[in-house]
C-alpha atoms as a PDB file:
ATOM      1  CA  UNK A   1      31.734  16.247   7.104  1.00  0.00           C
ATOM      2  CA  UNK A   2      30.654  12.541   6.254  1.00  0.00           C
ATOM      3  CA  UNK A   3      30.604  11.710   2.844  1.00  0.00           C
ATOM      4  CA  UNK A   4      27.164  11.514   1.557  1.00  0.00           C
ATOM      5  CA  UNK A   5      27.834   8.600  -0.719  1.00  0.00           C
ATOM      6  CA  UNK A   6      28.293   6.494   2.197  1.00  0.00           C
ATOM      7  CA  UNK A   7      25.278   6.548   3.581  1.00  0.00           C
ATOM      8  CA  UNK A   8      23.504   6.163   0.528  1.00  0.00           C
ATOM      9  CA  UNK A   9      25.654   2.615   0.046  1.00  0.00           C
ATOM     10  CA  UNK A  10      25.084   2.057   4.081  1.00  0.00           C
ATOM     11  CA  UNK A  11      21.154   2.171   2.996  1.00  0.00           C
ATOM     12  CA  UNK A  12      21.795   0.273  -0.662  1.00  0.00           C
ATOM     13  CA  UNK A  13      23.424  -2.878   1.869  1.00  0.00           C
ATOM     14  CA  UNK A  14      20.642  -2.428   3.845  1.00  0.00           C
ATOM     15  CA  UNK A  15      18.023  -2.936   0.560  1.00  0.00           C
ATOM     16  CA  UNK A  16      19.815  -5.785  -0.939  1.00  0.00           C
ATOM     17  CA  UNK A  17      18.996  -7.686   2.468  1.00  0.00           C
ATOM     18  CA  UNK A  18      16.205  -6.909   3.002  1.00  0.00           C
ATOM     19  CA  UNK A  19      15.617  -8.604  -0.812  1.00  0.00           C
ATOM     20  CA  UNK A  20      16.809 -11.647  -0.155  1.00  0.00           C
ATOM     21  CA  UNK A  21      14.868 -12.389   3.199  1.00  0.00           C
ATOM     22  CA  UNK A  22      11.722 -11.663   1.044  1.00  0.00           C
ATOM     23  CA  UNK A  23      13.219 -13.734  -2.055  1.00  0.00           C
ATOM     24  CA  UNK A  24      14.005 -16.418   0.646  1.00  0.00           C
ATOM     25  CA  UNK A  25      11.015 -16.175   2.235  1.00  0.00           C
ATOM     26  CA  UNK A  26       9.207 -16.452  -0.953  1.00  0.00           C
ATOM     27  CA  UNK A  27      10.934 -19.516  -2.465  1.00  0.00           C
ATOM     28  CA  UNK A  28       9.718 -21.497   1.320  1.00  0.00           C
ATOM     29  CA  UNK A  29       5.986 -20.682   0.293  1.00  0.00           C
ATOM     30  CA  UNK A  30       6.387 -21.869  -2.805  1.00  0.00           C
ATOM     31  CA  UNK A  31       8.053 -25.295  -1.438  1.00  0.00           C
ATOM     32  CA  UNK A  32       4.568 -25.475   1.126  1.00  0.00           C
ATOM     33  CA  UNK A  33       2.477 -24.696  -1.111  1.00  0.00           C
ATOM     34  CA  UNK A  34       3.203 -27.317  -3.744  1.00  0.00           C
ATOM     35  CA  UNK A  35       2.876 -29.946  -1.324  1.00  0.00           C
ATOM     36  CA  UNK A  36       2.207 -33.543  -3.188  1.00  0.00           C
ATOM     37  CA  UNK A  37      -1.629 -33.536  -1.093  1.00  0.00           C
ATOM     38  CA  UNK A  38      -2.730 -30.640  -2.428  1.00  0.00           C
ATOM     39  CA  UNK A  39      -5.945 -31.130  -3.867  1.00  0.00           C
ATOM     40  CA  UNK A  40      -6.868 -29.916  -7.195  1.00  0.00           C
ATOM     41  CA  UNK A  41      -9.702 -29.335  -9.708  1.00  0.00           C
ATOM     42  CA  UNK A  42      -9.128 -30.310 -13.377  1.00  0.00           C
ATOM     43  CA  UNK A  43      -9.557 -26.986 -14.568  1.00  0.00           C
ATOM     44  CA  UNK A  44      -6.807 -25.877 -12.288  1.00  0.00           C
ATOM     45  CA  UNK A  45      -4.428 -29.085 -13.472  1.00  0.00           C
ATOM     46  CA  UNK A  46      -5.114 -28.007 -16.502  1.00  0.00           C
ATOM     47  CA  UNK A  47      -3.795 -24.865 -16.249  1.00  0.00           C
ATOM     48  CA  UNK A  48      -1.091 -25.836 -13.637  1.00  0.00           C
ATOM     49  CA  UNK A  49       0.787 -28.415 -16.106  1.00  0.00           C
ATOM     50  CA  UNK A  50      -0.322 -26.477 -19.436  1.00  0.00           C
ATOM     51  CA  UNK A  51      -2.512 -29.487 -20.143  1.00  0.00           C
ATOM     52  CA  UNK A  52      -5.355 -30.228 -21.894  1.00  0.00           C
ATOM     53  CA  UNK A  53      -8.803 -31.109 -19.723  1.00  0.00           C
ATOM     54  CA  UNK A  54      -9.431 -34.467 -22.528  1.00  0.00           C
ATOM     55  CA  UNK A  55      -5.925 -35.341 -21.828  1.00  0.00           C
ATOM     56  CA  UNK A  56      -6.847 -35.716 -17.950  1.00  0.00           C
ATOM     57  CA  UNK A  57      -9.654 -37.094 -19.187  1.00  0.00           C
ATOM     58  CA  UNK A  58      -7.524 -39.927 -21.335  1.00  0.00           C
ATOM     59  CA  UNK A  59      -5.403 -40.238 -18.413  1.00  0.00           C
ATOM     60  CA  UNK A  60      -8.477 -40.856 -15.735  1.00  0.00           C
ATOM     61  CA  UNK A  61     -10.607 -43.362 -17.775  1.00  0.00           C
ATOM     62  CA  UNK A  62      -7.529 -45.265 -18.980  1.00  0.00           C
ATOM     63  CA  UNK A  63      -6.929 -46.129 -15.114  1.00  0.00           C
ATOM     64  CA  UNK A  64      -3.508 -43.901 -15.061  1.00  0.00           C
ATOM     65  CA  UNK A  65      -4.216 -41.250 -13.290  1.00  0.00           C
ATOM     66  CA  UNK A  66      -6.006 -41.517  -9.813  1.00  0.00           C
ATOM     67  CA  UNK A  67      -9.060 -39.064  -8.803  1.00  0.00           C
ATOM     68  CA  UNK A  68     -11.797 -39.031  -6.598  1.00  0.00           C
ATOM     69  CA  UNK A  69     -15.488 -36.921  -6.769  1.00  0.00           C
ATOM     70  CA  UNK A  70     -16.383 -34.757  -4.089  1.00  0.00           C
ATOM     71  CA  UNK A  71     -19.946 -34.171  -5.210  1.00  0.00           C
ATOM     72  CA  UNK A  72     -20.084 -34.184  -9.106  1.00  0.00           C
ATOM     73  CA  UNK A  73     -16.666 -32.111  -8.808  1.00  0.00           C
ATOM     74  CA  UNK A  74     -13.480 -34.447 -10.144  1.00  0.00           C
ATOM     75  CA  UNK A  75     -10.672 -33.772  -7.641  1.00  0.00           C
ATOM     76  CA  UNK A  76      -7.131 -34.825  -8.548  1.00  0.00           C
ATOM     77  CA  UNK A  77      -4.101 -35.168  -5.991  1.00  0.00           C
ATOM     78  CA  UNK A  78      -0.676 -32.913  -7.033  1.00  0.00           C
ATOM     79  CA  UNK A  79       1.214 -35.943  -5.866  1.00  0.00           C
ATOM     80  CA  UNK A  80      -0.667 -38.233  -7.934  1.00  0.00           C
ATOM     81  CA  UNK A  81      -0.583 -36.383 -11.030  1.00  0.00           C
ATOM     82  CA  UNK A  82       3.401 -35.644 -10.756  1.00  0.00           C
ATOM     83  CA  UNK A  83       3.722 -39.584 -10.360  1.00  0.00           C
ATOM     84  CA  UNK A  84       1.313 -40.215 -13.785  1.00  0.00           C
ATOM     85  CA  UNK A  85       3.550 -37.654 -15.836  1.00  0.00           C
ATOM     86  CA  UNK A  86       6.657 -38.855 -14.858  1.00  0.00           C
ATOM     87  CA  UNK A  87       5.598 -42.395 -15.203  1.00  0.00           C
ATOM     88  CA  UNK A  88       4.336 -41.598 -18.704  1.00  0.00           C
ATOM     89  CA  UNK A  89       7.002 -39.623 -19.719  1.00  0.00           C
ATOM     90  CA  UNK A  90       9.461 -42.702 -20.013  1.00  0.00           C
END
């Protein structure tokens, strides 16, 4: 008779794999998906990099932060505002 308990660790081996393809697999659509040309609103900036919308603001009239208008909508590239905070920051 096979001992149960070795099945049950055949299956456990078979669950802890199975975890890190998914954790893998999630930590590559994280990488794409924070790609420097994503485009972004300020309201999602904002919440993004825990920062306040007049500090974008600050940041955009001062000339230190690029942006563009799509409509009356200010857009702001991830790329660009990674390169104004670390600029800043020194």
């Amino acid at each position: 008779m096979q001992n149960p308990f070795e099945h049950l660790e055949d299956r456990l081996n078979g669950l802890e794999q199975l975890l890190l393809t998914l954790h893998k697999a999630i930590d590559e659509m994280k990488t794409q998906s924070k790609s420097k040309d994503d485009v972004l609103s300020v309201s999602e900036a904002e919440r993004i990099y825990n920062l306040s919308k007049s500090t974008f603001q600050k940041l955009m009239r001062e000339g230190r932060l690029k942006y563009s208008k799509v409509g009356r909508r200010t857009v702001l590239r991830r790329g660009d505002i990674d390169e104004c905070i670390n600029t800043n920051a020194h």
